[in-house]
PDB file of N, CA and C in Angstrom:
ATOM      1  N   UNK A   1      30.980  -8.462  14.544  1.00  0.00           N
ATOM      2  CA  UNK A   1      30.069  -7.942  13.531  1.00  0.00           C
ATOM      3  C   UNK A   1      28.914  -7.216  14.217  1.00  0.00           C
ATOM      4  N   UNK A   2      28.482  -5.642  14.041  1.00  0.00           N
ATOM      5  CA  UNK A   2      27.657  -5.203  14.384  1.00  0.00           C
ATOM      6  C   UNK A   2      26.179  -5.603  13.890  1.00  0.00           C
ATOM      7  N   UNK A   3      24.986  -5.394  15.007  1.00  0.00           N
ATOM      8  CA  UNK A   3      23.773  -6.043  14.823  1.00  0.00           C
ATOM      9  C   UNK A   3      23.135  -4.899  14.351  1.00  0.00           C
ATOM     10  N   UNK A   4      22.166  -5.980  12.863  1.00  0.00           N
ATOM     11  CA  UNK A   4      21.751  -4.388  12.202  1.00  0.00           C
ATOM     12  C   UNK A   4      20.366  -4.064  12.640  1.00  0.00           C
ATOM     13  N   UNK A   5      20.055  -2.806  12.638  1.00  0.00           N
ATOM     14  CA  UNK A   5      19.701  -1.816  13.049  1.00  0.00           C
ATOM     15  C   UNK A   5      17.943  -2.165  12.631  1.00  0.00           C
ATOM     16  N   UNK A   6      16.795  -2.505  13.443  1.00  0.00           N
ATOM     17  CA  UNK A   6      15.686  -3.050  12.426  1.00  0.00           C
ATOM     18  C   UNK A   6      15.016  -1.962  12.784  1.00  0.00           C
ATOM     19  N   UNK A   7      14.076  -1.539  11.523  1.00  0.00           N
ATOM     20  CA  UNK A   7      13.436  -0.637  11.502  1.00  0.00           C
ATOM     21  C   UNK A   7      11.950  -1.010  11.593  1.00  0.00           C
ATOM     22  N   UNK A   8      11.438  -0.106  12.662  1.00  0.00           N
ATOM     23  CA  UNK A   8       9.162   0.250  13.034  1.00  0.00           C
ATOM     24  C   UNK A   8       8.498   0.695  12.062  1.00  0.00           C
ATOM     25  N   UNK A   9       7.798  -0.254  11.928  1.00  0.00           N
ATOM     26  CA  UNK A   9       6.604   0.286  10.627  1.00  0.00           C
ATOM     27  C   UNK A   9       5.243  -0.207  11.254  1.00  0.00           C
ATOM     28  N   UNK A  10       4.049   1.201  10.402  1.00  0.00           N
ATOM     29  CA  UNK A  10       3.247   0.404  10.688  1.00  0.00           C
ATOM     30  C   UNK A  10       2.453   1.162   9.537  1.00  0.00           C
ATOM     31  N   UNK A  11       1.538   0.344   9.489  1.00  0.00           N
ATOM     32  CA  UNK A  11       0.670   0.406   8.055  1.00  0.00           C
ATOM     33  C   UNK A  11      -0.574   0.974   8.538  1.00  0.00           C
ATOM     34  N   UNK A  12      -1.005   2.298   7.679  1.00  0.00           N
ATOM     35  CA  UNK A  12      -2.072   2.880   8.195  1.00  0.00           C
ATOM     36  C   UNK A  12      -3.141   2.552   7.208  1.00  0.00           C
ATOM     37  N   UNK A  13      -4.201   1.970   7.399  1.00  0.00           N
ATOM     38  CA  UNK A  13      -5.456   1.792   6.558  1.00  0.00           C
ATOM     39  C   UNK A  13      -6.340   2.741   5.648  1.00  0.00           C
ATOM     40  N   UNK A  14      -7.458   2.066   5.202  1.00  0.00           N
ATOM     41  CA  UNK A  14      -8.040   3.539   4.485  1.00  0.00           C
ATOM     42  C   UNK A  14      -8.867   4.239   5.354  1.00  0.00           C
ATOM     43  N   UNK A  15      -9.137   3.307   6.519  1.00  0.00           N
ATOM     44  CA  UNK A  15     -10.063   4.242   7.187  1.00  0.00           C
ATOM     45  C   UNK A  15      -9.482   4.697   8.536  1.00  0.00           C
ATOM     46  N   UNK A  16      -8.180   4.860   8.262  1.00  0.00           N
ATOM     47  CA  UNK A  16      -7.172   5.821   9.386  1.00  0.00           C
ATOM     48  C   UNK A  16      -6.680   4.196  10.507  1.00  0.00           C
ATOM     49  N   UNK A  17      -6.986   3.351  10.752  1.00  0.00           N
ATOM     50  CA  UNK A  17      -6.653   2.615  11.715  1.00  0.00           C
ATOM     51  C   UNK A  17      -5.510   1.812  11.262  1.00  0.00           C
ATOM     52  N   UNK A  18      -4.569   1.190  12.166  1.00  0.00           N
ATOM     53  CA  UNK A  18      -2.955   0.968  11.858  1.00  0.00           C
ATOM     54  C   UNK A  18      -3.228  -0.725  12.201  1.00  0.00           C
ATOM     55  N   UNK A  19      -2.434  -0.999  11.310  1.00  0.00           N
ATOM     56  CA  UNK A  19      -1.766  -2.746  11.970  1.00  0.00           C
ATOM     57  C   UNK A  19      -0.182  -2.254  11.980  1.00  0.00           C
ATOM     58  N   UNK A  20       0.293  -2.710  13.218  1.00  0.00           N
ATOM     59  CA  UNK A  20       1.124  -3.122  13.883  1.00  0.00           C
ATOM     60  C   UNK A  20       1.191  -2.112  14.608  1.00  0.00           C
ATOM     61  N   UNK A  21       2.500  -1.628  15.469  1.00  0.00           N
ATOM     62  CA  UNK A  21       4.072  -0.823  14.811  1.00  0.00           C
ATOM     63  C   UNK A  21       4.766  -2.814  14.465  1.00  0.00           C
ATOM     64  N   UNK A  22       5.209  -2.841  13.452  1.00  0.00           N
ATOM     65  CA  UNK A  22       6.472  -3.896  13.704  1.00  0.00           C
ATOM     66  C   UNK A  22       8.102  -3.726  13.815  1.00  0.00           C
ATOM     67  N   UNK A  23       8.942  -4.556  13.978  1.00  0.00           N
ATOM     68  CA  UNK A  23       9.879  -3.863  13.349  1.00  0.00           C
ATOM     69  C   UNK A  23      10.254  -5.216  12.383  1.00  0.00           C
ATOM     70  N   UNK A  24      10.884  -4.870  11.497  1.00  0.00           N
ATOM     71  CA  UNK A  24      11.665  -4.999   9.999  1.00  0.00           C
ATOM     72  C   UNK A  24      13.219  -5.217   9.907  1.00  0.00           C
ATOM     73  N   UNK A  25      13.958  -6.006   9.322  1.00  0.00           N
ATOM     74  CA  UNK A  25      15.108  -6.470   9.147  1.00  0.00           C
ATOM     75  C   UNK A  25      15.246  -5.266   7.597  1.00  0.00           C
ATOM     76  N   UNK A  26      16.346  -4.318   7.794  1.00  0.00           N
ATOM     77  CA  UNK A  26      16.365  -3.541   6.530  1.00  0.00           C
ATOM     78  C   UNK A  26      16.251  -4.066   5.102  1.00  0.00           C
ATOM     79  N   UNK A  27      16.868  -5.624   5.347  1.00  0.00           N
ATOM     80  CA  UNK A  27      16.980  -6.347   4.061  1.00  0.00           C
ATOM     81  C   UNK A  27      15.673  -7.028   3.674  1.00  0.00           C
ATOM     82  N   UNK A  28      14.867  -6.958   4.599  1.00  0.00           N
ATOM     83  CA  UNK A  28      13.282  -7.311   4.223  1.00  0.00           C
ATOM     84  C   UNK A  28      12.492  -6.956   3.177  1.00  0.00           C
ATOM     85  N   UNK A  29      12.127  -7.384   2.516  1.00  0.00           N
ATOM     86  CA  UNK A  29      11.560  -6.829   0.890  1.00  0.00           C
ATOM     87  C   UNK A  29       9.941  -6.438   0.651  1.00  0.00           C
ATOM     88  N   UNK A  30       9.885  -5.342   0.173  1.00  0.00           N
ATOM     89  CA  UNK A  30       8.128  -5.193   0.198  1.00  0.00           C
ATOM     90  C   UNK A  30       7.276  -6.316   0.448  1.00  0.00           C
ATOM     91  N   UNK A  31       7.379  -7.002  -0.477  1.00  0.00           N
ATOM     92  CA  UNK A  31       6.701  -8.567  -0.977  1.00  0.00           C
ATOM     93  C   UNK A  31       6.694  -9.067   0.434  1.00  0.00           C
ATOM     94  N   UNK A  32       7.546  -9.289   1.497  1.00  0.00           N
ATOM     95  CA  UNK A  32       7.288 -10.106   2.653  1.00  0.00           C
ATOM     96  C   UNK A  32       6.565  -8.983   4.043  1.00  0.00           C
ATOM     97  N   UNK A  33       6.432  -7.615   3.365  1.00  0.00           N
ATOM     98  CA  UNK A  33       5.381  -6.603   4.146  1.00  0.00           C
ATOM     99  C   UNK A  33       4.491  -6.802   4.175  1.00  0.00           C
ATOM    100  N   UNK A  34       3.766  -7.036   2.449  1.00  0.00           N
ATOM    101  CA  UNK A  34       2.656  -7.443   2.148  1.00  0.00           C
ATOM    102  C   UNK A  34       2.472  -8.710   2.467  1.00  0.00           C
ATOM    103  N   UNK A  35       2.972  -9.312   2.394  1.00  0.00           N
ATOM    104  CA  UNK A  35       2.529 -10.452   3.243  1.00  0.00           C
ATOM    105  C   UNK A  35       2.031 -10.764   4.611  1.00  0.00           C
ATOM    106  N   UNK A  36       2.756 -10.479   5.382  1.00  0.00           N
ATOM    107  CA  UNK A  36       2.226 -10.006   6.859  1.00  0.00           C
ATOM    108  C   UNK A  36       1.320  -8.952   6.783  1.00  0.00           C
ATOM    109  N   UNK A  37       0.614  -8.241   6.038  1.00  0.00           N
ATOM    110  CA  UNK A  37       0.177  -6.993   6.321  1.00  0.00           C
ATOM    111  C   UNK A  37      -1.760  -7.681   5.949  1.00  0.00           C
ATOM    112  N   UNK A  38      -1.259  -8.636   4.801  1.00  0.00           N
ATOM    113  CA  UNK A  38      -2.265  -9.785   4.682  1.00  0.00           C
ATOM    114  C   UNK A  38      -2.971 -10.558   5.757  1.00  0.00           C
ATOM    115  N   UNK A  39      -1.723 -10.786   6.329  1.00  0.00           N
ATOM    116  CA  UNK A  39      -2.090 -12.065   7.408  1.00  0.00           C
ATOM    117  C   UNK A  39      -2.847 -11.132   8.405  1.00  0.00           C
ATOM    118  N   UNK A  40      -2.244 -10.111   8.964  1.00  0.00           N
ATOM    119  CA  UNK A  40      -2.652  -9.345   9.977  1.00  0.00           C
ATOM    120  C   UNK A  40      -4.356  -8.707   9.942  1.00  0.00           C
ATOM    121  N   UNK A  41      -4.676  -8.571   8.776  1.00  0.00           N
ATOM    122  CA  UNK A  41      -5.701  -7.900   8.011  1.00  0.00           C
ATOM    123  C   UNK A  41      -6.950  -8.117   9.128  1.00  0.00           C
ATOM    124  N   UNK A  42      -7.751  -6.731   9.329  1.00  0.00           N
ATOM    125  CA  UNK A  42      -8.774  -7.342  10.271  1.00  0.00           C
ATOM    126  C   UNK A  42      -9.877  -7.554   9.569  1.00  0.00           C
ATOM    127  N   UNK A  43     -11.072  -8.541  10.131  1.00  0.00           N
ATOM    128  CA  UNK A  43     -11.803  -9.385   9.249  1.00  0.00           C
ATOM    129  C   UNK A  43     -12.751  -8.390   9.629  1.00  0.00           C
ATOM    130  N   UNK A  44     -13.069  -7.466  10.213  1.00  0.00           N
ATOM    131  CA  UNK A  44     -14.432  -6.996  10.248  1.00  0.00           C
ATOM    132  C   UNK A  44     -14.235  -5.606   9.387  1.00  0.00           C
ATOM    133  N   UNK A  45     -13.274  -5.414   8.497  1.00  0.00           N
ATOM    134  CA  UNK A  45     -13.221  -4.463   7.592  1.00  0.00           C
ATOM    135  C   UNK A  45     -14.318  -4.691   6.517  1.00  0.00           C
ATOM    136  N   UNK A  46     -14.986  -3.525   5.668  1.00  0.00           N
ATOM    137  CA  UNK A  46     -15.470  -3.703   4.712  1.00  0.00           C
ATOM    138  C   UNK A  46     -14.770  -3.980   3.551  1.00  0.00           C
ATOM    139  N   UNK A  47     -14.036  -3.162   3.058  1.00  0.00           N
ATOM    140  CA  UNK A  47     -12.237  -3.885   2.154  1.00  0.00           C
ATOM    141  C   UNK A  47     -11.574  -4.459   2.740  1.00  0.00           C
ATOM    142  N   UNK A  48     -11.485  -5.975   1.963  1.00  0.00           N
ATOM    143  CA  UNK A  48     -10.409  -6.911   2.506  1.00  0.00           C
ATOM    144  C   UNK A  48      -9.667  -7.686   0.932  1.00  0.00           C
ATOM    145  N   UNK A  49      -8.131  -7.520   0.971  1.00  0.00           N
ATOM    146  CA  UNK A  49      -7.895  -7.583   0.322  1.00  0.00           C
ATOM    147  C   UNK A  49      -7.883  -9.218  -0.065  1.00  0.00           C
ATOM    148  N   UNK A  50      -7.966  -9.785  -1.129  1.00  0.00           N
ATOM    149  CA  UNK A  50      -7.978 -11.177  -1.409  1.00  0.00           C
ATOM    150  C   UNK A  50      -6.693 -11.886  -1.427  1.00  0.00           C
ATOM    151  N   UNK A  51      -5.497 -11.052  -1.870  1.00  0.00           N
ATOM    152  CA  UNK A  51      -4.323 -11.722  -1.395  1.00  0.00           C
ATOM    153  C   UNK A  51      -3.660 -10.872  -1.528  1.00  0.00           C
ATOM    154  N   UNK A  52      -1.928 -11.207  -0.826  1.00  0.00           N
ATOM    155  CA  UNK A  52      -0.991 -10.247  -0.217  1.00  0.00           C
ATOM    156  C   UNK A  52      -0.804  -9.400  -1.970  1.00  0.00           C
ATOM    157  N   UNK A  53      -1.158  -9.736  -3.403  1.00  0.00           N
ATOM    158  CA  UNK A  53      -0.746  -9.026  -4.439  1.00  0.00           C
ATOM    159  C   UNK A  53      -1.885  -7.936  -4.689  1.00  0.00           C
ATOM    160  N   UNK A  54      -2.931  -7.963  -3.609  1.00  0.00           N
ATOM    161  CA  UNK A  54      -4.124  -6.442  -4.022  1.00  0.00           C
ATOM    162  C   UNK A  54      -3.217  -5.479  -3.117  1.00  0.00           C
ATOM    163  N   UNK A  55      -2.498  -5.772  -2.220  1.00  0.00           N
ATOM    164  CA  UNK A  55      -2.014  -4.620  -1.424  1.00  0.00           C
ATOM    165  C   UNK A  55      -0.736  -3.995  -2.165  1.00  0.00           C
ATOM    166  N   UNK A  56      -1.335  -2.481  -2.185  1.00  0.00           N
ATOM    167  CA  UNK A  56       0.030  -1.074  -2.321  1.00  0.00           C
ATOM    168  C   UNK A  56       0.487  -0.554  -1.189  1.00  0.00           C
ATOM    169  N   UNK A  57       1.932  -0.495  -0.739  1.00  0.00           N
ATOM    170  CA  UNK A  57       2.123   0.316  -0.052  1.00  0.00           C
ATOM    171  C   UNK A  57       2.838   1.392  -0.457  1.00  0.00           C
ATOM    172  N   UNK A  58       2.276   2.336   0.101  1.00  0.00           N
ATOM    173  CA  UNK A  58       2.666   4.291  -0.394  1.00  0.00           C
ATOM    174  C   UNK A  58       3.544   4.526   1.205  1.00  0.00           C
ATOM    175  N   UNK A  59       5.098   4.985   0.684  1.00  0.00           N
ATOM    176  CA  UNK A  59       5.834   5.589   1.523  1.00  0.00           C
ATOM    177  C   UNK A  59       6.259   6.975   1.019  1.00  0.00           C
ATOM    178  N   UNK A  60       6.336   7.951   1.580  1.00  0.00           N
ATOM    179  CA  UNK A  60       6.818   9.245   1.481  1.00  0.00           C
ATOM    180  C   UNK A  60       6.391   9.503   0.082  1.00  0.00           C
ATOM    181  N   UNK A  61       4.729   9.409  -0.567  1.00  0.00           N
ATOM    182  CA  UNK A  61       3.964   9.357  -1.578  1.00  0.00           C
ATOM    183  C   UNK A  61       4.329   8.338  -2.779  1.00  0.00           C
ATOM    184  N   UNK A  62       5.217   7.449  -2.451  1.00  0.00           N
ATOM    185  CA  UNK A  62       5.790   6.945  -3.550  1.00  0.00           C
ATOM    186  C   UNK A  62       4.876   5.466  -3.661  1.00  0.00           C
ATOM    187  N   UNK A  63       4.693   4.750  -4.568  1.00  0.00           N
ATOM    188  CA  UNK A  63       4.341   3.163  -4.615  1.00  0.00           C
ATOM    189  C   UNK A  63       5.666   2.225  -4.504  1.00  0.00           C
ATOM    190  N   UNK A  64       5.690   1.819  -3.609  1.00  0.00           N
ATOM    191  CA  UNK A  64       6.735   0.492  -3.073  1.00  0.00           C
ATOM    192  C   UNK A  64       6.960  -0.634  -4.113  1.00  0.00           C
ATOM    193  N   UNK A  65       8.106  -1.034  -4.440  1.00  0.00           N
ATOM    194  CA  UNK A  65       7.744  -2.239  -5.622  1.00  0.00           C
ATOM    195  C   UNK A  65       8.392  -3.218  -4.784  1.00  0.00           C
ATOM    196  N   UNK A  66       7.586  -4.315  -5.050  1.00  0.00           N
ATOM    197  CA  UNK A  66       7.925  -5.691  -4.587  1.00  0.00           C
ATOM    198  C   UNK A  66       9.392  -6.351  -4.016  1.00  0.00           C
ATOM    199  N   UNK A  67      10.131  -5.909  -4.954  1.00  0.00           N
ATOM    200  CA  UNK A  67      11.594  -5.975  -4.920  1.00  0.00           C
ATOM    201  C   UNK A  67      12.493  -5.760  -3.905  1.00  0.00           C
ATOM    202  N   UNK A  68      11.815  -4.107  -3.882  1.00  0.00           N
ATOM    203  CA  UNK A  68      12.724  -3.321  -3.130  1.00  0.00           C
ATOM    204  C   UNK A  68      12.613  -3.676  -1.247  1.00  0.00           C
ATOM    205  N   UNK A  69      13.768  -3.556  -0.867  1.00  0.00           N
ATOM    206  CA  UNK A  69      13.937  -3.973   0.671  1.00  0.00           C
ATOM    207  C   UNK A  69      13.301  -2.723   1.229  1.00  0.00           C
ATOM    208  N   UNK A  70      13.197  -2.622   3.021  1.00  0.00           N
ATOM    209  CA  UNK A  70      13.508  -2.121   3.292  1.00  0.00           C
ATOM    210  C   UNK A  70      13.983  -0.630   3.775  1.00  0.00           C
ATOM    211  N   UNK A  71      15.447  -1.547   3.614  1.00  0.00           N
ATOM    212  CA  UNK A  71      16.412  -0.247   3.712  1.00  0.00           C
ATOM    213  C   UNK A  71      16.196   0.553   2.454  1.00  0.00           C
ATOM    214  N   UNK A  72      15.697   0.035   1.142  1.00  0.00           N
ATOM    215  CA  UNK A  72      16.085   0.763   0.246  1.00  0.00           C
ATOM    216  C   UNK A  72      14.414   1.902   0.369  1.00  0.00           C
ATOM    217  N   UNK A  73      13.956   1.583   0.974  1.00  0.00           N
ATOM    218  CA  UNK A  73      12.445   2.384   0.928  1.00  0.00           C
ATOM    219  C   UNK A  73      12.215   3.452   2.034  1.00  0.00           C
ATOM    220  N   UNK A  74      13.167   3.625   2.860  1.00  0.00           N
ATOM    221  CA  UNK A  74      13.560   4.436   3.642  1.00  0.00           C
ATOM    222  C   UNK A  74      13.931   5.936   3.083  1.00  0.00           C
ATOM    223  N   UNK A  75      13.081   6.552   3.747  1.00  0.00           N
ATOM    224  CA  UNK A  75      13.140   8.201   3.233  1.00  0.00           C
ATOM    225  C   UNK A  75      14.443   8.659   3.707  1.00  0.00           C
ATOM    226  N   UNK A  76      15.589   9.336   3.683  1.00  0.00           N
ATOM    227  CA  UNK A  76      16.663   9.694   4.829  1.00  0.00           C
ATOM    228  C   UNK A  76      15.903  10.803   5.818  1.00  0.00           C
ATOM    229  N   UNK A  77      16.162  11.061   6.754  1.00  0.00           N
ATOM    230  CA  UNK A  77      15.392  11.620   7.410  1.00  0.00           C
ATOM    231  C   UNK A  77      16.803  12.678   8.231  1.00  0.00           C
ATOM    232  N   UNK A  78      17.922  12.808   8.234  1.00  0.00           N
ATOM    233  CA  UNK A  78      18.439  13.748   8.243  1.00  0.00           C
ATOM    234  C   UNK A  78      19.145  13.118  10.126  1.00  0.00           C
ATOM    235  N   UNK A  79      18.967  14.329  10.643  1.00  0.00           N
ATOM    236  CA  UNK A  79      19.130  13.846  12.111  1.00  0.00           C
ATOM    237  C   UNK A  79      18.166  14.006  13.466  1.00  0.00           C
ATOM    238  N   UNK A  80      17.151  13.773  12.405  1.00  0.00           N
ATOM    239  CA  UNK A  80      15.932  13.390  12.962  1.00  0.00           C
ATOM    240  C   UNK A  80      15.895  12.151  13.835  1.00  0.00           C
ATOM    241  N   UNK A  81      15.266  12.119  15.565  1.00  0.00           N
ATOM    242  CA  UNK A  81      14.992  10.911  16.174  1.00  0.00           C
ATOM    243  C   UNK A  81      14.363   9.685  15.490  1.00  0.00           C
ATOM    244  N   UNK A  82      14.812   8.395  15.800  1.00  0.00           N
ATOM    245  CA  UNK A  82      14.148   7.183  15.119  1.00  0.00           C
ATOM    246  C   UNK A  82      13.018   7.053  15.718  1.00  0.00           C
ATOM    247  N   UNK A  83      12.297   6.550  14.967  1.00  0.00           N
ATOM    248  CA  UNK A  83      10.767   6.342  15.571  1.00  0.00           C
ATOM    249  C   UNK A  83      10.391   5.498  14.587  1.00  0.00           C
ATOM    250  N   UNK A  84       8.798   5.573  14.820  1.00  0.00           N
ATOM    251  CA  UNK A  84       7.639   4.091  13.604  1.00  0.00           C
ATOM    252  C   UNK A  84       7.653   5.558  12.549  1.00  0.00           C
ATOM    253  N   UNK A  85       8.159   4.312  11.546  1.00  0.00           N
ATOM    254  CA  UNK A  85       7.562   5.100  10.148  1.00  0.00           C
ATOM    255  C   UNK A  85       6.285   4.235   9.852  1.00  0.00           C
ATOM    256  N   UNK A  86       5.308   4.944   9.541  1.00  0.00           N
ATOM    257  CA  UNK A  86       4.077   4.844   8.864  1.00  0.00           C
ATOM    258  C   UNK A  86       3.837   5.165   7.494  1.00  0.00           C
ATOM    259  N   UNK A  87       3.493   3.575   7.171  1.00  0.00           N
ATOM    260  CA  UNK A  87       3.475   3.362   5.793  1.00  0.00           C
ATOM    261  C   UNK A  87       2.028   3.501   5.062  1.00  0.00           C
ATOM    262  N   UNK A  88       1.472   3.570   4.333  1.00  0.00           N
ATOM    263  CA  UNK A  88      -0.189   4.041   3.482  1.00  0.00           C
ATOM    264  C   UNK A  88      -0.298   2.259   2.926  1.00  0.00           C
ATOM    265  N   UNK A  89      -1.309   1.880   3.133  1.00  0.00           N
ATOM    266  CA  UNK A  89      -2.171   0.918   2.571  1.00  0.00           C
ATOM    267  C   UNK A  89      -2.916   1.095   1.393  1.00  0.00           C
ATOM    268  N   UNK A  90      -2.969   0.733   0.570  1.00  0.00           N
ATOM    269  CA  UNK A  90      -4.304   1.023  -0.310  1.00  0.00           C
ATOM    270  C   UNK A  90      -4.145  -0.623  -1.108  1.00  0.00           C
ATOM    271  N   UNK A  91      -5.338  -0.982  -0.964  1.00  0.00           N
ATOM    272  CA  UNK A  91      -6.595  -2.338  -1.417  1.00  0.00           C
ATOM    273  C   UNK A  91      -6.619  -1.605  -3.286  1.00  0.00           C
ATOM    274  N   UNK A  92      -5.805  -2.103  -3.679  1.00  0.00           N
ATOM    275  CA  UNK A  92      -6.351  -2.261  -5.684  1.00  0.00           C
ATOM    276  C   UNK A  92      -6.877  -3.143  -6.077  1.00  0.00           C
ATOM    277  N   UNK A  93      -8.183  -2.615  -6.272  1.00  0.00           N
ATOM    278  CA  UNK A  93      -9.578  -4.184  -7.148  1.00  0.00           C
ATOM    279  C   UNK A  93      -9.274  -4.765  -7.912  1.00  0.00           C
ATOM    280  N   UNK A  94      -9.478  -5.566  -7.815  1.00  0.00           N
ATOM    281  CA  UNK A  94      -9.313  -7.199  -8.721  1.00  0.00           C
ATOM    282  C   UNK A  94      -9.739  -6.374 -10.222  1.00  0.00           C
ATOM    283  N   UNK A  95      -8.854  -7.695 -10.954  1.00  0.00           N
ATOM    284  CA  UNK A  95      -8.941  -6.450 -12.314  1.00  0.00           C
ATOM    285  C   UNK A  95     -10.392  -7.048 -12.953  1.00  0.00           C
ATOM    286  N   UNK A  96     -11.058  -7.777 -12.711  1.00  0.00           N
ATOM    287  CA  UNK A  96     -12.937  -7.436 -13.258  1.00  0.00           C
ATOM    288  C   UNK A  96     -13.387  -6.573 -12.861  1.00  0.00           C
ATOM    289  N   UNK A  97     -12.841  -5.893 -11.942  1.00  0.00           N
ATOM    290  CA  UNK A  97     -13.971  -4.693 -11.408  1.00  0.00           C
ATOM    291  C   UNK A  97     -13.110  -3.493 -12.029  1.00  0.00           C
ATOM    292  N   UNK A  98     -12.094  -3.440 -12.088  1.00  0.00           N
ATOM    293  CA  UNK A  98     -10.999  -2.329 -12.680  1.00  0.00           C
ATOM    294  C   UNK A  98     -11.586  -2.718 -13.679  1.00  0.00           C
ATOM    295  N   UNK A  99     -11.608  -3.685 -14.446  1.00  0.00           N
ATOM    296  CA  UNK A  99     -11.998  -3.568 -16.439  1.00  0.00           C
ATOM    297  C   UNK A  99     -13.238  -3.023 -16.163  1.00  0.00           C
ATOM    298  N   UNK A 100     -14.240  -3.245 -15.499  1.00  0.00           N
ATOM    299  CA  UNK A 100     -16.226  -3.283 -15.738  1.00  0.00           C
ATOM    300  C   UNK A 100     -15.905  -1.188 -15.365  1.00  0.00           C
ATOM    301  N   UNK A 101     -15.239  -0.908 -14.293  1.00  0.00           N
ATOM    302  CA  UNK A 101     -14.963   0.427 -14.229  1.00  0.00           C
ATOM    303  C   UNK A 101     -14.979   1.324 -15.029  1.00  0.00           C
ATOM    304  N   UNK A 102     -13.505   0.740 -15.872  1.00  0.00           N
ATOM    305  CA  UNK A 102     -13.308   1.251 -17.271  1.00  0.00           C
ATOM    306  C   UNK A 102     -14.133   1.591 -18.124  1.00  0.00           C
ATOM    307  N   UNK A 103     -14.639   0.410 -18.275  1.00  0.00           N
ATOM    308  CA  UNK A 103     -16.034   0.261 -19.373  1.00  0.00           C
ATOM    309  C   UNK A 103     -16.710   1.470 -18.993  1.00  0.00           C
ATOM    310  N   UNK A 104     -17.476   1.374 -17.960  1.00  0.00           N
ATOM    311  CA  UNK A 104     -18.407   2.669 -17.680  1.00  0.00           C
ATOM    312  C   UNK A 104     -18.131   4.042 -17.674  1.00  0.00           C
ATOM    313  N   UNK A 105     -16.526   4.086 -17.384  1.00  0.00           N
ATOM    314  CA  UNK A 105     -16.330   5.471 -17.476  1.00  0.00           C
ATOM    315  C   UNK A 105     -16.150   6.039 -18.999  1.00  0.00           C
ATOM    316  N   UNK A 106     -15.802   5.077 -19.567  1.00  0.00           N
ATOM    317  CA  UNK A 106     -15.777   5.300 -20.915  1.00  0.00           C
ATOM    318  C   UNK A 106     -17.179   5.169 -21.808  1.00  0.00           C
ATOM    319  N   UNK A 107     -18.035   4.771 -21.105  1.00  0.00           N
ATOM    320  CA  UNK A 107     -19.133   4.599 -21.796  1.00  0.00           C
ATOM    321  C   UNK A 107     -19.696   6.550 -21.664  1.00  0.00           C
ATOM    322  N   UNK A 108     -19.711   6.089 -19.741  1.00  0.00           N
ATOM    323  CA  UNK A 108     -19.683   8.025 -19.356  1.00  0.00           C
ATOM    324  C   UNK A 108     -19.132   8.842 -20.308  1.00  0.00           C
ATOM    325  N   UNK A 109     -18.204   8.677 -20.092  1.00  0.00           N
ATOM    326  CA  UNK A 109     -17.206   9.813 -21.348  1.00  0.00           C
ATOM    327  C   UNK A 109     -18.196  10.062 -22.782  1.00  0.00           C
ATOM    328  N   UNK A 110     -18.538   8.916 -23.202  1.00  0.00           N
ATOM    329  CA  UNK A 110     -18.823   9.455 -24.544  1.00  0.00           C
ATOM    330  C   UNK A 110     -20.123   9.633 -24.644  1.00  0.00           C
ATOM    331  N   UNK A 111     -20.752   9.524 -23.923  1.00  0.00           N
ATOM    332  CA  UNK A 111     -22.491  10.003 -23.597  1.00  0.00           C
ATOM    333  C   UNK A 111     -22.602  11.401 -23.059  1.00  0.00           C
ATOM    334  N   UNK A 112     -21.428  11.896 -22.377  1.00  0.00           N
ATOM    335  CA  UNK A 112     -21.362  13.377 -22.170  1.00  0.00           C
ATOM    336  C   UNK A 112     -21.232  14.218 -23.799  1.00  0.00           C
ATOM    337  N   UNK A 113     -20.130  13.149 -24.376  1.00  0.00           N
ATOM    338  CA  UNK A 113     -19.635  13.982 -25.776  1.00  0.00           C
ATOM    339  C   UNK A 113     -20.781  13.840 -26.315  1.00  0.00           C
ATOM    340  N   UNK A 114     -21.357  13.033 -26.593  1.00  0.00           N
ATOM    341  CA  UNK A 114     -22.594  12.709 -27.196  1.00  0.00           C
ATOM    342  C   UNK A 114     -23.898  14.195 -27.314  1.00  0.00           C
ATOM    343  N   UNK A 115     -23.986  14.383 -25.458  1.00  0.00           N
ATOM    344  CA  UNK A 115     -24.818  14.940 -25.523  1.00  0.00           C
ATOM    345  C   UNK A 115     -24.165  16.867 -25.453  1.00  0.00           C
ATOM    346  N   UNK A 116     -23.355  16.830 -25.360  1.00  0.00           N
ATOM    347  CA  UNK A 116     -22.870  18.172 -25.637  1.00  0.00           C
ATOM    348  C   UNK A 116     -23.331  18.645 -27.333  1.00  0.00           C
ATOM    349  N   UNK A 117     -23.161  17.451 -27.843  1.00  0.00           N
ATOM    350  CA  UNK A 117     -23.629  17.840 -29.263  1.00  0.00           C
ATOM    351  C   UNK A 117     -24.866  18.563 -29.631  1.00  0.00           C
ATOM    352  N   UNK A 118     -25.765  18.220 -28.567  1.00  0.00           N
ATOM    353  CA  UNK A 118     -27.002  18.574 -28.589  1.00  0.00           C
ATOM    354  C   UNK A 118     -27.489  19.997 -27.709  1.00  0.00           C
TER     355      UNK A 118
END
């Protein structure tokens, strides 16, 4: 039985700096990325996510779902050399600060309409 093939990732932050390269078992599932990507997290960041479910990862612009392995998140890349694929991080706020957001922009919104009237 041939040994499968694990694939280099590494997760680039918001403020350009990477955790890892690792490599990955293809059958590995977002959910256990984010997890390690948690653990790894450096503490002297100003965003730190509160648990492995604030983290998105963006591959080839797409949002990663939990589910998906892997192999299945793999761009084909043609016959292009293997190398680290680099994956996008992004920290999504806890949803009190996403709702209080809301609120304000919508408050914004209608205080512009408001005053256009005038």
């Amino acid at each position: 039985m041939p040994e499968e093939e694990l694939v280099e990732l590494k997760f680039r932050l918001y403020d350009g700096s990477d955790i890892g390269p690792f490599r990955y078992s293809p059958t590995s599932t977002v959910s256990m990325l984010k997890e390690r990507i948690f653990a790894e997290w450096p503490k002297d960041k100003k965003i730190i996510p509160k648990a492995a479910n604030d983290i998105k990862l963006i591959n080839a612009g797409k949002i990663l779902e939990n589910n998906k392995t892997v192999g299945q998140c793999r761009v084909p890349f043609g016959e292009l050399p293997k190398g680290v694929i680099t994956m996008h991080v992004v920290v999504q706020p806890s949803l009190a600060k996403a709702k209080s957001g809301r609120f304000y922009s919508q408050i914004q919104s209608k205080l512009c309409d408001y005053l256009l009237l005038f």
